[in-house]
PDB file of N, CA and C in Angstrom:
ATOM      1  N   UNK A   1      -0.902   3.529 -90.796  1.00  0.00           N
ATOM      2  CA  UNK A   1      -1.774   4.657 -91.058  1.00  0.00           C
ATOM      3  C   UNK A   1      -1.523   5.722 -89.991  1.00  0.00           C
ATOM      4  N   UNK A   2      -1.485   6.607 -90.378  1.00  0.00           N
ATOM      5  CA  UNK A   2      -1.005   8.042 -89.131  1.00  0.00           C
ATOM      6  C   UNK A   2      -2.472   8.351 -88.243  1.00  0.00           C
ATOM      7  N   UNK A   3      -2.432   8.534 -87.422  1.00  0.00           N
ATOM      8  CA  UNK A   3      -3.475   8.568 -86.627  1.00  0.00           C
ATOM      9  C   UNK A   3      -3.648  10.099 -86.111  1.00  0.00           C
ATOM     10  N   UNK A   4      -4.498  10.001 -85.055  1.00  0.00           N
ATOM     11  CA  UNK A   4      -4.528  11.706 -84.531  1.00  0.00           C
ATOM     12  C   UNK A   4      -4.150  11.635 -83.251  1.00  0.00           C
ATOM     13  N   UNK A   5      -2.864  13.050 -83.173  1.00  0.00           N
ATOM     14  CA  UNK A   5      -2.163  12.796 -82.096  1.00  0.00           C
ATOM     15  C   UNK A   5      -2.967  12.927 -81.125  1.00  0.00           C
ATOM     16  N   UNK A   6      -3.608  14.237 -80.601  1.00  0.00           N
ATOM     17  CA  UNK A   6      -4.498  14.475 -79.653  1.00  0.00           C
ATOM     18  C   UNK A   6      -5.993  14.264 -79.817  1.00  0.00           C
ATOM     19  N   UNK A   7      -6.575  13.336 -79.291  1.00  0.00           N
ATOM     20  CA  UNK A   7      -8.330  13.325 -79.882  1.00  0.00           C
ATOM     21  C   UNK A   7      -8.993  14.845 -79.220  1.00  0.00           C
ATOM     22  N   UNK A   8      -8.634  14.979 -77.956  1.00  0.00           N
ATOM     23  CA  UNK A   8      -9.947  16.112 -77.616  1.00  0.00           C
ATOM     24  C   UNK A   8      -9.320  17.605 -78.162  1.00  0.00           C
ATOM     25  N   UNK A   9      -8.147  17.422 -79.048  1.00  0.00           N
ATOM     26  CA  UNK A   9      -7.770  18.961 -79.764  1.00  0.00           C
ATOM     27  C   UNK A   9      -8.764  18.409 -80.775  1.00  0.00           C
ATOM     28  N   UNK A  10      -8.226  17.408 -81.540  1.00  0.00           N
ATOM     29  CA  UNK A  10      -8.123  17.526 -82.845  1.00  0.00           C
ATOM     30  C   UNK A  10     -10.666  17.241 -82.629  1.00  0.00           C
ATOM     31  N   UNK A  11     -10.766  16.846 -82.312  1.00  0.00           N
ATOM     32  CA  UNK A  11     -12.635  16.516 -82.303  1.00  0.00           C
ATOM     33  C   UNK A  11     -12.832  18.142 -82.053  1.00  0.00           C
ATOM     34  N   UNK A  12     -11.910  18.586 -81.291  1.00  0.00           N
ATOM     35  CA  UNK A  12     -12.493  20.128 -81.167  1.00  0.00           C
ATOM     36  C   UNK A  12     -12.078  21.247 -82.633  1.00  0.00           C
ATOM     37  N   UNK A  13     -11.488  20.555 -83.068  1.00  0.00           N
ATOM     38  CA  UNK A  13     -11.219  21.577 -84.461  1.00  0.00           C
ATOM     39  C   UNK A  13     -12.416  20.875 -84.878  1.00  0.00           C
ATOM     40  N   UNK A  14     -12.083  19.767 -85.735  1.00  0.00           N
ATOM     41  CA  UNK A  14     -13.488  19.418 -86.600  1.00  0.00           C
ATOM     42  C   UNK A  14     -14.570  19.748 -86.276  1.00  0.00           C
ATOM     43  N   UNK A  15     -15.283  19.449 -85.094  1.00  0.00           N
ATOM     44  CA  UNK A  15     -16.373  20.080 -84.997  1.00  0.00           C
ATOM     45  C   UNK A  15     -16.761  21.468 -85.166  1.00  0.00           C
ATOM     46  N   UNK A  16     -15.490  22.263 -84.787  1.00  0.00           N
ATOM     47  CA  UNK A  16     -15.861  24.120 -85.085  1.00  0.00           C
ATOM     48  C   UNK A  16     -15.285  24.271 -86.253  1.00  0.00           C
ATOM     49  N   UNK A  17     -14.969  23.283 -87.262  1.00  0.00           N
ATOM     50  CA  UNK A  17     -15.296  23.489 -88.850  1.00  0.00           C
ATOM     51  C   UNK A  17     -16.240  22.758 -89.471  1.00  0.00           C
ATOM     52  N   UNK A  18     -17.316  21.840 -88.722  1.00  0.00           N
ATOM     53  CA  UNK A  18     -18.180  21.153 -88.806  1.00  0.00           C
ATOM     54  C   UNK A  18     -19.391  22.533 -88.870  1.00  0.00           C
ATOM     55  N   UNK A  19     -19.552  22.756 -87.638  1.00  0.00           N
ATOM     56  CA  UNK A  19     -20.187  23.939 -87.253  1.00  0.00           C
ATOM     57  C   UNK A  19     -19.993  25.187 -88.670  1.00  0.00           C
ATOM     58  N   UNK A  20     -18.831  25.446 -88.757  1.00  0.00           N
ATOM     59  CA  UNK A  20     -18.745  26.828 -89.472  1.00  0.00           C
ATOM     60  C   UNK A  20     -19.626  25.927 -91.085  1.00  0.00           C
ATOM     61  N   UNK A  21     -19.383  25.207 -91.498  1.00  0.00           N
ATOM     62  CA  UNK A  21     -19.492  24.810 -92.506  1.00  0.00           C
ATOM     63  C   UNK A  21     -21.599  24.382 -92.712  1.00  0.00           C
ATOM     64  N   UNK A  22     -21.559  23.938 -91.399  1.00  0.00           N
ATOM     65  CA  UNK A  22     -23.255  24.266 -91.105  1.00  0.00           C
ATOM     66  C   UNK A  22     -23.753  25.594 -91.309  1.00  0.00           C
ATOM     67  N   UNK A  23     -22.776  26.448 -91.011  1.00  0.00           N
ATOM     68  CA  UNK A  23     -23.967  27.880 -91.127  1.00  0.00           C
ATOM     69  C   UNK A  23     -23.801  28.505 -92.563  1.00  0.00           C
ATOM     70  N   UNK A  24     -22.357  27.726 -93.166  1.00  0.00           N
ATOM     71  CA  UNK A  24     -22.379  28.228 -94.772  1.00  0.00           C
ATOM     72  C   UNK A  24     -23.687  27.482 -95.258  1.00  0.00           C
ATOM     73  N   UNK A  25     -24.506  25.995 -95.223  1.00  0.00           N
ATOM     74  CA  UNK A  25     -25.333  25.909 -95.482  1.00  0.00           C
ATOM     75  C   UNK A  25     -26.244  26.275 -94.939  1.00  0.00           C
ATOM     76  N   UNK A  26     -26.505  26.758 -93.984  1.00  0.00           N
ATOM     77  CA  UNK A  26     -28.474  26.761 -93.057  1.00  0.00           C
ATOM     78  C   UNK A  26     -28.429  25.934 -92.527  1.00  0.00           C
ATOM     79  N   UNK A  27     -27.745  24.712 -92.280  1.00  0.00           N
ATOM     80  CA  UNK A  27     -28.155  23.582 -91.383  1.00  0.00           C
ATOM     81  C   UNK A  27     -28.784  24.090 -89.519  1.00  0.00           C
ATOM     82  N   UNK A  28     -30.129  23.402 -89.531  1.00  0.00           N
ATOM     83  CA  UNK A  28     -30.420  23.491 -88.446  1.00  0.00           C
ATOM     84  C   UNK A  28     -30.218  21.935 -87.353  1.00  0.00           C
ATOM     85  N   UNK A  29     -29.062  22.423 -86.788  1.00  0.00           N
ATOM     86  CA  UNK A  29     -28.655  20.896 -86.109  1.00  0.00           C
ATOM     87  C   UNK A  29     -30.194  20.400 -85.495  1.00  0.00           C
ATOM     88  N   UNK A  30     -30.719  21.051 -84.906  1.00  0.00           N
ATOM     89  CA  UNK A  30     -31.916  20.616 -84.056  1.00  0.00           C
ATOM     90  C   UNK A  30     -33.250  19.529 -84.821  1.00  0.00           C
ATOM     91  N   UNK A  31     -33.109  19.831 -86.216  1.00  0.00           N
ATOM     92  CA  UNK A  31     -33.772  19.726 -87.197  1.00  0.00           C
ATOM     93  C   UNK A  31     -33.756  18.260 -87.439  1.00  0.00           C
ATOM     94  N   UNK A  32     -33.492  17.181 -86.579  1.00  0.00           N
ATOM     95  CA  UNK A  32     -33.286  15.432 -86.746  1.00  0.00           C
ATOM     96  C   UNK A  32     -33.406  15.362 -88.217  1.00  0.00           C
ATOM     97  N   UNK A  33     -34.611  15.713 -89.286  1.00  0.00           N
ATOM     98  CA  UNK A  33     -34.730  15.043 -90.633  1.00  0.00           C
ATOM     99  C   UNK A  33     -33.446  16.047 -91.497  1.00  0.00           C
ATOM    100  N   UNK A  34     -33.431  17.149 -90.954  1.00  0.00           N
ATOM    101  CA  UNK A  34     -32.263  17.649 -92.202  1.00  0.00           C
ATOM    102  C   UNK A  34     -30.715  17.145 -91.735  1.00  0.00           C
ATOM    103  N   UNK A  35     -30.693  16.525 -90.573  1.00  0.00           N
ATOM    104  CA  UNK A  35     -29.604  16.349 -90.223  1.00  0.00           C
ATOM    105  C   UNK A  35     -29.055  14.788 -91.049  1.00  0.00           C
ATOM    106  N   UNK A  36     -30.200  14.083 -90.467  1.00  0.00           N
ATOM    107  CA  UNK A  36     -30.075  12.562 -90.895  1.00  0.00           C
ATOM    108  C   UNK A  36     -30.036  12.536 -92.598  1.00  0.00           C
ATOM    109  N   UNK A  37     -30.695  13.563 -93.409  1.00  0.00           N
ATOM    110  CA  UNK A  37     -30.612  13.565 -95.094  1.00  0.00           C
ATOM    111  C   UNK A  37     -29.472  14.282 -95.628  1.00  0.00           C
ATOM    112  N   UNK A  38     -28.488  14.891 -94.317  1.00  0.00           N
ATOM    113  CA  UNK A  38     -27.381  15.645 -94.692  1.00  0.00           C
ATOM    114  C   UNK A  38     -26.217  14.356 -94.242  1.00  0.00           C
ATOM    115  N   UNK A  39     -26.559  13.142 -93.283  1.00  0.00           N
ATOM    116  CA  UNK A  39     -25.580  12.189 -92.958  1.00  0.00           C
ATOM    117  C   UNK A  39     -25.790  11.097 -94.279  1.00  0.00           C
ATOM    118  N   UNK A  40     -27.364  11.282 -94.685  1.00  0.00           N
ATOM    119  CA  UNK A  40     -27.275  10.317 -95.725  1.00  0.00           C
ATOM    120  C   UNK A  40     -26.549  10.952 -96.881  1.00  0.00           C
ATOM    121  N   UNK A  41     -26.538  11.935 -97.491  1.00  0.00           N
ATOM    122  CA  UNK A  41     -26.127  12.233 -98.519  1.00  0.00           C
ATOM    123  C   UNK A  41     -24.571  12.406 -98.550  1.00  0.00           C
ATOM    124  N   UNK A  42     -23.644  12.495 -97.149  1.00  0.00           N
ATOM    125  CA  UNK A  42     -22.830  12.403 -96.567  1.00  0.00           C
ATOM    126  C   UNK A  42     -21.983  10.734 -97.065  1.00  0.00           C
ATOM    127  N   UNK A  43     -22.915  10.202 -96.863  1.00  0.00           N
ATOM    128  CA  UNK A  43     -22.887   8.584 -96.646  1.00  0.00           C
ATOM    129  C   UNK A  43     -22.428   7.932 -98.673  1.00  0.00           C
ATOM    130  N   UNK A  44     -23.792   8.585 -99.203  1.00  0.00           N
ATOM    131  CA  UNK A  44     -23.779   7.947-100.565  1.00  0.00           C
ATOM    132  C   UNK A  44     -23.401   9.021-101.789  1.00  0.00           C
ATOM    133  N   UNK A  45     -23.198   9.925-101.413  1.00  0.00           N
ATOM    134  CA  UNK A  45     -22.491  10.470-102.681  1.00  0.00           C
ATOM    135  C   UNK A  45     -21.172  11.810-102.331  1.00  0.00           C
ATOM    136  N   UNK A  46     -20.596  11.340-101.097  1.00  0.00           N
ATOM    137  CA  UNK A  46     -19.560  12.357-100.959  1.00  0.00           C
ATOM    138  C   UNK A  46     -18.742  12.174-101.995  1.00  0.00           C
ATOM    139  N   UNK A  47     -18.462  11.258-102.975  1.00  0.00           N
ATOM    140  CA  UNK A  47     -17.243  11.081-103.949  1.00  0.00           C
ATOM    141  C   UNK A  47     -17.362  11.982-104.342  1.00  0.00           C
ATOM    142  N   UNK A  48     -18.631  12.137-105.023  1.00  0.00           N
ATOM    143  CA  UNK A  48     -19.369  12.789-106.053  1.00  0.00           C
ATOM    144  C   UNK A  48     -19.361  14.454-105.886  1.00  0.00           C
ATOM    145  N   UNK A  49     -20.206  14.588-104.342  1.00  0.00           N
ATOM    146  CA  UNK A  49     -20.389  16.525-104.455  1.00  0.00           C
ATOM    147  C   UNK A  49     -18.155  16.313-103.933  1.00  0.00           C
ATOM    148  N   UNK A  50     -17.462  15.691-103.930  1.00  0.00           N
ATOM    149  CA  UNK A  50     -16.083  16.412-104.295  1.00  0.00           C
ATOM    150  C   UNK A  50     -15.593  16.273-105.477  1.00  0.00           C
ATOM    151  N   UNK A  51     -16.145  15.625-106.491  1.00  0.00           N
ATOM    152  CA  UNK A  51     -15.551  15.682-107.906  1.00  0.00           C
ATOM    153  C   UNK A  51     -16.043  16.859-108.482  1.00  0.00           C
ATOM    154  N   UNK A  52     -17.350  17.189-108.321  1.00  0.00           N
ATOM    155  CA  UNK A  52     -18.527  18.502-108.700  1.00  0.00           C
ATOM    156  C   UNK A  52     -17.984  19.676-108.030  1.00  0.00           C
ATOM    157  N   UNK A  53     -17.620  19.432-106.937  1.00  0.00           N
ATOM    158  CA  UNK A  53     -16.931  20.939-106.436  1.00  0.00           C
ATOM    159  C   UNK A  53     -15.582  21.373-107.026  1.00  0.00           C
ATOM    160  N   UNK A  54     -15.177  20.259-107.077  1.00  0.00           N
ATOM    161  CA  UNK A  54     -13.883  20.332-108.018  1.00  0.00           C
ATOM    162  C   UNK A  54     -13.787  21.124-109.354  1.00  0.00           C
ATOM    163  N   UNK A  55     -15.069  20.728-109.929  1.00  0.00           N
ATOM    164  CA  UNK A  55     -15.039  20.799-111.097  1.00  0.00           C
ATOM    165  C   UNK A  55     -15.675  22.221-111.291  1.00  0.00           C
ATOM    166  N   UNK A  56     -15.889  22.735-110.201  1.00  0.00           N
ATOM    167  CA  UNK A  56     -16.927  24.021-110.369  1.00  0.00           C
ATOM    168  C   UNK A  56     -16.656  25.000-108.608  1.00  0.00           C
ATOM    169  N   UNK A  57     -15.521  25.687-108.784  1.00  0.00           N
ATOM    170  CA  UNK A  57     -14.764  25.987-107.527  1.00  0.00           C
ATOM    171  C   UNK A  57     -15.333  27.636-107.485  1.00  0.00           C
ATOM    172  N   UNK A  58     -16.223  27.830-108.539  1.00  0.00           N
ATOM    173  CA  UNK A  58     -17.240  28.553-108.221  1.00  0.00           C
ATOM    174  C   UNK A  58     -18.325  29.002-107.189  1.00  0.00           C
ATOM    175  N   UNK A  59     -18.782  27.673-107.256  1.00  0.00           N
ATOM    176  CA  UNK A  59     -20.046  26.985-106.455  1.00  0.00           C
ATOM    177  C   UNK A  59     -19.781  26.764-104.925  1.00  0.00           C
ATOM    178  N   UNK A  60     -19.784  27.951-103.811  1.00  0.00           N
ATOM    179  CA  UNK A  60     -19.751  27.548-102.677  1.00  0.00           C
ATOM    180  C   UNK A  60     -20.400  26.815-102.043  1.00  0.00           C
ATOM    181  N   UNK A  61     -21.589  26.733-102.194  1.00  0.00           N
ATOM    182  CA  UNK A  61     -22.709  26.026-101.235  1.00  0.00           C
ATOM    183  C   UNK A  61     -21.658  24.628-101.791  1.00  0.00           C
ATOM    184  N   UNK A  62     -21.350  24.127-103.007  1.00  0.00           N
ATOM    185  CA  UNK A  62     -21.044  22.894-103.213  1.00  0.00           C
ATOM    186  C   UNK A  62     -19.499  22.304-102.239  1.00  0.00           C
ATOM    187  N   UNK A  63     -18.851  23.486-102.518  1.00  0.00           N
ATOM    188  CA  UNK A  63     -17.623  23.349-101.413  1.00  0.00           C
ATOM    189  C   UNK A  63     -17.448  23.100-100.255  1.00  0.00           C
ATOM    190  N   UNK A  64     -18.876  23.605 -99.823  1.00  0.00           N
ATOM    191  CA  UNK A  64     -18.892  23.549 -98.378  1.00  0.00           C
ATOM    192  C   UNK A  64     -19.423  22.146 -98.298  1.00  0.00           C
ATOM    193  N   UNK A  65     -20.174  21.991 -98.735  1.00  0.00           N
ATOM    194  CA  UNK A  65     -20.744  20.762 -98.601  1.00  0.00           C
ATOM    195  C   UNK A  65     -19.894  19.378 -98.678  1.00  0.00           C
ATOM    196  N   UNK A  66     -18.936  19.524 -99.653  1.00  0.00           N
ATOM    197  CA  UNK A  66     -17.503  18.416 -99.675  1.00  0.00           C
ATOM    198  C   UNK A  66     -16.785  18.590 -98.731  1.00  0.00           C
ATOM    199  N   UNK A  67     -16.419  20.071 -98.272  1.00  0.00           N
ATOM    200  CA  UNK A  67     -15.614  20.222 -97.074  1.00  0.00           C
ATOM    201  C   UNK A  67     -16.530  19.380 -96.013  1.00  0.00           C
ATOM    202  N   UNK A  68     -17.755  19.467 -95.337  1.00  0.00           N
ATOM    203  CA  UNK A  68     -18.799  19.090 -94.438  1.00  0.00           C
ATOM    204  C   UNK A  68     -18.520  17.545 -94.507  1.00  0.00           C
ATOM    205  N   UNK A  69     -18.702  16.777 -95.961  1.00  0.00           N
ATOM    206  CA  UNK A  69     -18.549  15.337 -96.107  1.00  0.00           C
ATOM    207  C   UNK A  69     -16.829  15.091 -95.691  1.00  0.00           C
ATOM    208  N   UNK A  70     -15.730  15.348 -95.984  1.00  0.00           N
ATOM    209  CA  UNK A  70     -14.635  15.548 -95.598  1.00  0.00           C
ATOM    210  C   UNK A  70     -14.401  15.450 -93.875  1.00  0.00           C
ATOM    211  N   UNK A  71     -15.274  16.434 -93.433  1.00  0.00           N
ATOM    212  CA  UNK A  71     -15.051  16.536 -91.944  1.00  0.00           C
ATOM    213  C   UNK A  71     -15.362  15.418 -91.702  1.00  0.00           C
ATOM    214  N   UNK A  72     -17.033  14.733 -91.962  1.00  0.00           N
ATOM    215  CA  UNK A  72     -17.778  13.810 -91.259  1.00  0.00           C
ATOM    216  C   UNK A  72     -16.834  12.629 -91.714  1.00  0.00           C
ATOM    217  N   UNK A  73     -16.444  12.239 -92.483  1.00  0.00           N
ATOM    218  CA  UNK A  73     -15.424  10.867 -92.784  1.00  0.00           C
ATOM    219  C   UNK A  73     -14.042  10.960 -91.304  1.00  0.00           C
ATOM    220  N   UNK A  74     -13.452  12.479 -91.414  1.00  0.00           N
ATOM    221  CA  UNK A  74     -12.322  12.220 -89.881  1.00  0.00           C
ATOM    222  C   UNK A  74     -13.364  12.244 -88.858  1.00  0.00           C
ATOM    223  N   UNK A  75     -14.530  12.989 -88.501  1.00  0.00           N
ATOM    224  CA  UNK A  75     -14.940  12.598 -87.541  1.00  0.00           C
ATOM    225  C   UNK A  75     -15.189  10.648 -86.932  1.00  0.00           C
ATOM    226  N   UNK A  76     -15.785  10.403 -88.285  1.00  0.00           N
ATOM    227  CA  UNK A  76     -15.941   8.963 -87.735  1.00  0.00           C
ATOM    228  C   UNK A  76     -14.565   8.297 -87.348  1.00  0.00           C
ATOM    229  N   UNK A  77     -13.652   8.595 -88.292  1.00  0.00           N
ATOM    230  CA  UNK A  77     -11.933   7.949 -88.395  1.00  0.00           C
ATOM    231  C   UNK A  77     -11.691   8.083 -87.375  1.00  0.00           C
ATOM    232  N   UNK A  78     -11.468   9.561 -86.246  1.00  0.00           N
ATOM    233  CA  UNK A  78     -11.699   9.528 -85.104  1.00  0.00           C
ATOM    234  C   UNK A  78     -12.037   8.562 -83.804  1.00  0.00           C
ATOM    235  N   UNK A  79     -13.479   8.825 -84.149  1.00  0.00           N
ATOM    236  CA  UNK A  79     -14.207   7.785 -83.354  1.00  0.00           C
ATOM    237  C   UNK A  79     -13.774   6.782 -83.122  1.00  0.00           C
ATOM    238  N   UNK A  80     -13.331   5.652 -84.337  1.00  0.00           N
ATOM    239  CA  UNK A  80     -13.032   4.232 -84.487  1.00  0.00           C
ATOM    240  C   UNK A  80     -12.174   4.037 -84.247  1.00  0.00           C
ATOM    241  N   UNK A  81     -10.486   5.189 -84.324  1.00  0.00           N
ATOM    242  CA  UNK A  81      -9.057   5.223 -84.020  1.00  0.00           C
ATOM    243  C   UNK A  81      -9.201   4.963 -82.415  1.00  0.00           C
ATOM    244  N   UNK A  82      -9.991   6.126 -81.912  1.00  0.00           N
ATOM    245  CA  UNK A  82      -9.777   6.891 -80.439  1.00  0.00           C
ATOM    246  C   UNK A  82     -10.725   5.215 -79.504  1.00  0.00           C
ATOM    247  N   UNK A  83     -11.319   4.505 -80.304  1.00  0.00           N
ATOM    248  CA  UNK A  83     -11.890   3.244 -79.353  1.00  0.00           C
ATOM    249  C   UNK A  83     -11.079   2.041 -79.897  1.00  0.00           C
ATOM    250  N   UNK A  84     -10.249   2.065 -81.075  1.00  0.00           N
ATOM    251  CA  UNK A  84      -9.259   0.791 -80.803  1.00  0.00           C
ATOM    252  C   UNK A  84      -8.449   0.934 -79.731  1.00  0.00           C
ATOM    253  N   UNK A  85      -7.961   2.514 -79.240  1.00  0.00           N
ATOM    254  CA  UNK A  85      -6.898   2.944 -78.204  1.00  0.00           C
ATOM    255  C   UNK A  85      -7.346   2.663 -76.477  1.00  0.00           C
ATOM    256  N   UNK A  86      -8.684   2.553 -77.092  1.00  0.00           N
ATOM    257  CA  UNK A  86      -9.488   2.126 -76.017  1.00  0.00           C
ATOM    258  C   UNK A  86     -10.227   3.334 -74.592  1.00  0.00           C
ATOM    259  N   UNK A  87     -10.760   4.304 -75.662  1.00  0.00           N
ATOM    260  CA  UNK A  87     -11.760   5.435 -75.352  1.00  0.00           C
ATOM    261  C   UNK A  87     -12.417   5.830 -76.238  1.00  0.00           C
ATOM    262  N   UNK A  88     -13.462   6.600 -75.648  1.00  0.00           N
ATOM    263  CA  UNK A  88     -14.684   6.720 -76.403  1.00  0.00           C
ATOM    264  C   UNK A  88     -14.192   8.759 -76.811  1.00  0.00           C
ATOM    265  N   UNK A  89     -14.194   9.111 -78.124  1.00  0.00           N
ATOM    266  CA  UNK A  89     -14.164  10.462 -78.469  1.00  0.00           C
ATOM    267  C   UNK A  89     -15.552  11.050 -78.239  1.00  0.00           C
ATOM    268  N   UNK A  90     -15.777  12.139 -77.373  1.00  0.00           N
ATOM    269  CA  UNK A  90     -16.538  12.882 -77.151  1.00  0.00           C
ATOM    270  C   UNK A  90     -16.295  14.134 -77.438  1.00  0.00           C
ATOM    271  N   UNK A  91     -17.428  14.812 -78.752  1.00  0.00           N
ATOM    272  CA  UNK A  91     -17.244  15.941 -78.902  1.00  0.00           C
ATOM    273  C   UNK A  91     -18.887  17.044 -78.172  1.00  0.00           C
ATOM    274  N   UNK A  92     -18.903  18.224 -78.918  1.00  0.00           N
ATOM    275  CA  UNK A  92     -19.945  19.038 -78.186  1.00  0.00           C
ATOM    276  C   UNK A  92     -20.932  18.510 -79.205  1.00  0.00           C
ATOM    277  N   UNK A  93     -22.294  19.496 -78.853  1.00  0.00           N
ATOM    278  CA  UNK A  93     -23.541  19.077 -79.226  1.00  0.00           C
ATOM    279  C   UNK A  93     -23.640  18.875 -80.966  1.00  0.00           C
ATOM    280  N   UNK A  94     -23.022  19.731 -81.642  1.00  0.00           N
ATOM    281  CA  UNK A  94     -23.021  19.380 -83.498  1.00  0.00           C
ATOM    282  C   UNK A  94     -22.180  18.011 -83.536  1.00  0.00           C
ATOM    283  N   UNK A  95     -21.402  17.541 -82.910  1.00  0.00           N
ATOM    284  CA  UNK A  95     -20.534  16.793 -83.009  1.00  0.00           C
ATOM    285  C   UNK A  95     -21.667  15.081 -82.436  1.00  0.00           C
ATOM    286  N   UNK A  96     -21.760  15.504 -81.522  1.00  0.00           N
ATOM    287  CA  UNK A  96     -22.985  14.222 -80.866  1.00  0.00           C
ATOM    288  C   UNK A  96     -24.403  14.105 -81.938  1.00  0.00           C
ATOM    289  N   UNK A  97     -24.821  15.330 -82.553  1.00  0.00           N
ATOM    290  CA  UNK A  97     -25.856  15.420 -83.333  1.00  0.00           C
ATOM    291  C   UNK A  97     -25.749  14.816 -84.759  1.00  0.00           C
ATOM    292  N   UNK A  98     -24.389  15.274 -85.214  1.00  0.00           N
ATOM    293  CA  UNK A  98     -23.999  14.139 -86.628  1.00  0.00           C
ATOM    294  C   UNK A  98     -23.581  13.045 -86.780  1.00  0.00           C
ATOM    295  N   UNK A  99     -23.113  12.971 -85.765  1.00  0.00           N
ATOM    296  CA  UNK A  99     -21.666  11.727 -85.362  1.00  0.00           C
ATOM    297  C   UNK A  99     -23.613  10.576 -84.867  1.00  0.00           C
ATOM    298  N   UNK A 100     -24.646  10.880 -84.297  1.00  0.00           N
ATOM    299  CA  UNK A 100     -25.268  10.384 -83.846  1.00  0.00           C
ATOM    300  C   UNK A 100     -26.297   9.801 -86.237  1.00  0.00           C
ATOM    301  N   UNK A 101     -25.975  11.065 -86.366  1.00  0.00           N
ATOM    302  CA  UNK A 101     -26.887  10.689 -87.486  1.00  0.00           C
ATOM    303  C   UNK A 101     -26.095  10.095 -88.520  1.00  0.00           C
ATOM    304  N   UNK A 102     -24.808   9.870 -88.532  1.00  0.00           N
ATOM    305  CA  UNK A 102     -23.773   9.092 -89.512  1.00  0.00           C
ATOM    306  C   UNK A 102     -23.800   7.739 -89.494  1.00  0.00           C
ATOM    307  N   UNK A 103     -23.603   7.713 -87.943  1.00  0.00           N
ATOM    308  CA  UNK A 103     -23.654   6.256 -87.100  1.00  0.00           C
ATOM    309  C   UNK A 103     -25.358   5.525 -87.601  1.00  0.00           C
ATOM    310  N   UNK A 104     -26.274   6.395 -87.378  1.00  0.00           N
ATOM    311  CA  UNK A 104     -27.798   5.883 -87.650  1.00  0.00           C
ATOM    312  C   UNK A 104     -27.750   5.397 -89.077  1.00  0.00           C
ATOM    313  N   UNK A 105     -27.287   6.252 -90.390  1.00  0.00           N
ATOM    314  CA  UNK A 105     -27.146   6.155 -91.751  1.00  0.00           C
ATOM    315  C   UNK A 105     -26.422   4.947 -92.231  1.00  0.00           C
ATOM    316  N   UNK A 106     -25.064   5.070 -91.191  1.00  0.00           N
ATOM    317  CA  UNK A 106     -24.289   4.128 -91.791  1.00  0.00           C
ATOM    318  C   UNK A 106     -25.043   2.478 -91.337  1.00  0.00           C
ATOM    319  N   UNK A 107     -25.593   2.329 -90.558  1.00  0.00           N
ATOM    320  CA  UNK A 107     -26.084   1.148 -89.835  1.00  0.00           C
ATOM    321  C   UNK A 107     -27.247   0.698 -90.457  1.00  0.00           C
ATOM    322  N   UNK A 108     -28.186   1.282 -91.298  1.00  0.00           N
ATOM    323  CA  UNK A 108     -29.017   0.930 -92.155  1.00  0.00           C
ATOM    324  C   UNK A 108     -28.380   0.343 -93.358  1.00  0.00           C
ATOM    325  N   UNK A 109     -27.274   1.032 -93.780  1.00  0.00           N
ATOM    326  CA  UNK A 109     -26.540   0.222 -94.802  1.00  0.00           C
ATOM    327  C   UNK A 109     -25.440  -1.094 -94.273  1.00  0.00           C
ATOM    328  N   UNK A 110     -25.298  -1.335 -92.874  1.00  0.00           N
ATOM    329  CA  UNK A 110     -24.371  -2.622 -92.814  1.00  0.00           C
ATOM    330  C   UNK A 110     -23.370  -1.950 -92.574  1.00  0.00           C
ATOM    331  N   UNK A 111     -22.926  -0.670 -92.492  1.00  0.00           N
ATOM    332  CA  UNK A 111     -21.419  -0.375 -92.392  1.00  0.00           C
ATOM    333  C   UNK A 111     -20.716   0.391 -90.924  1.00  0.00           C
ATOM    334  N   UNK A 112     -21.559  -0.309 -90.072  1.00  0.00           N
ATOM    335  CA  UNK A 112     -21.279   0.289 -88.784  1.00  0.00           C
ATOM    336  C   UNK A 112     -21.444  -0.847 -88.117  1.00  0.00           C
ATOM    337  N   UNK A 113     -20.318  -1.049 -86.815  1.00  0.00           N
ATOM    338  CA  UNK A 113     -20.048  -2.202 -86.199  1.00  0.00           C
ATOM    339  C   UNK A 113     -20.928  -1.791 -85.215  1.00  0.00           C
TER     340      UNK A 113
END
């Protein structure tokens, strides 16, 4: 599987398309419940808002929102790559704020070590 060459480039792109993709929706990072219902929905139906955006390339808010689920899947890939190598990926505050509410989401369902 190809990995990421540099973690603290590449966590620093995602997050400032993490970010840009927050202000196409309104996301208020500070906001713990919209964050954690944006990691859940992240969690259980990203297939989905990218088949729907697909299907309707109209619909920005929907694009962004697949792009957003998109990011948060390499962010975690990240994470889990950059600590088999044996370090911990640290990004800035949107990055600690989702990466914190993905990790919370995914762990209610069993899918976080």
């Amino acid at each position: 599987m190809a990995g990421f060459e540099n973690y603290q480039d590449e966590t620093r792109n995602i997050e400032l398309e993490i970010e840009r993709m927050g202000v196409a929706l309104g996301v208020d990072w500070n906001d713990e419940a919209q964050v954690r219902a944006l990691a859940r929905e992240a969690l259980d139906h990203s297939a989905d808002r990218v088949r729907q955006a697909a299907s309707d390339p109209s619909d920005q808010r929907l694009a962004a929102k697949a792009t957003l689920f998109g990011l948060a899947n390499l962010m975690l890939r990240a994470m889990e790559e950059s600590a088999e190598v044996g370090f911990e990926t640290h990004g800035g505050p949107v990055w600690k704020i989702f990466g914190r509410a993905l990790w919370a989401e995914a762990a209610l369902r069993g899918k976080a070590g």
